[in-house]
Protein backbone atom coordinates (compact mmCIF):
# COMPACT_ATOMS: atom_id res chain seq x y z
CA UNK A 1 15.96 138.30 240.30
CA UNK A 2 15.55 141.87 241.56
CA UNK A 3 11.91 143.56 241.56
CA UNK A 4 12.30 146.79 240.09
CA UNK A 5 9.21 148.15 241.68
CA UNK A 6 10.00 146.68 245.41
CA UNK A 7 13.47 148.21 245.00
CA UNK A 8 12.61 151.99 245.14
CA UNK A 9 11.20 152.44 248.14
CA UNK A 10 14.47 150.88 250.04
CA UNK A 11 16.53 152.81 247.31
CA UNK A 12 14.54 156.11 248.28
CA UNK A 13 14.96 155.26 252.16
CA UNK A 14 18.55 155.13 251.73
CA UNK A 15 19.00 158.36 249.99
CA UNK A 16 17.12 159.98 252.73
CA UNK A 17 19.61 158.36 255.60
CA UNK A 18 22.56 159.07 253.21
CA UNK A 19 23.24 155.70 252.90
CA UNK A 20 25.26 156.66 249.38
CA UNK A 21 26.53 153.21 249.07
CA UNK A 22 22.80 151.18 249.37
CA UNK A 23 21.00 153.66 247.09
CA UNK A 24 23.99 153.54 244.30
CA UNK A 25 23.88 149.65 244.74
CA UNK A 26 20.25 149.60 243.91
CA UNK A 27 20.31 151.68 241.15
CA UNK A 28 22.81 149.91 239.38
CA UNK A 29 20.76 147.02 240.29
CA UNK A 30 18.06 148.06 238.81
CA UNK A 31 19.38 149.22 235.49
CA UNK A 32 20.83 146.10 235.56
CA UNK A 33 17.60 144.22 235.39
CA UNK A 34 15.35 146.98 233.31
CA UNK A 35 17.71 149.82 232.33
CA UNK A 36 14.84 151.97 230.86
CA UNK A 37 12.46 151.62 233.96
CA UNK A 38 10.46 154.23 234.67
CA UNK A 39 11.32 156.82 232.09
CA UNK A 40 15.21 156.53 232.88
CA UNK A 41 14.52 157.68 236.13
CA UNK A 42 17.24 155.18 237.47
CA UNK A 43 19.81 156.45 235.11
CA UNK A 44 19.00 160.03 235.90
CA UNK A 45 19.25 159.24 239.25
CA UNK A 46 22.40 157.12 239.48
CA UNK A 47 24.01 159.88 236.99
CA UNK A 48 22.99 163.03 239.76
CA UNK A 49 24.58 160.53 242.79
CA UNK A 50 27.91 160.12 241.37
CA UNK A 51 27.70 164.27 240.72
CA UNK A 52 26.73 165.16 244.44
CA UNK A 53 29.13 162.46 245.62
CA UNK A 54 32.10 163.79 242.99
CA UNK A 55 33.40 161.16 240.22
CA UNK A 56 36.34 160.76 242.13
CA UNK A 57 34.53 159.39 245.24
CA UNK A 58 35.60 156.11 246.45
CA UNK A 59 31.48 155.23 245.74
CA UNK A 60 31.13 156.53 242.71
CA UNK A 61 34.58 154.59 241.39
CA UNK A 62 33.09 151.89 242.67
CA UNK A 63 29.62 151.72 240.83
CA UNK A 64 30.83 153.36 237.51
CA UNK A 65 31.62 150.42 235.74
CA UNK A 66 28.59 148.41 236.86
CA UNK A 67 26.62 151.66 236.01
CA UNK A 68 28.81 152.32 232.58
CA UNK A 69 27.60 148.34 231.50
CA UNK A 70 23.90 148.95 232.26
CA UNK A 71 23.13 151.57 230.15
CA UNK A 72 25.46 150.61 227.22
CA UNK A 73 23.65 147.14 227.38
């Protein structure tokens, strides 16, 4: 099982390298596993991702479902 709290740093890492793919695949981890953690911060985050990366991005397709079933859980 994911640690939520061991997770950001590595998801904050790979924002910074624009690793788009690693830091959307740990944010839908982690709403996955605690979908209110830390305020919504996740959510918020995830949600601003998909906007800089455009909806239509082959990324964003890809984690909108996963995303979509974390926070409607």
């Amino acid at each position: 099982m994911l640690e939520v709290r061991s997770a950001i740093p590595a998801i904050e890492l790979a924002l910074q390298r624009e690793d788009f793919h690693a830091a959307a695949e740990g944010l839908v981890e982690v709403l996955l596993v605690k979908p209110s953690f830390d305020a919504d911060r996740a959510r918020h985050a995830c949600r601003a991702l998909f906007q800089h990366l455009g909806f239509r991005h082959p990324i964003s397709e890809e984690f909108q479902r996963r995303y979509s079933m974390a926070v409607n859980s």
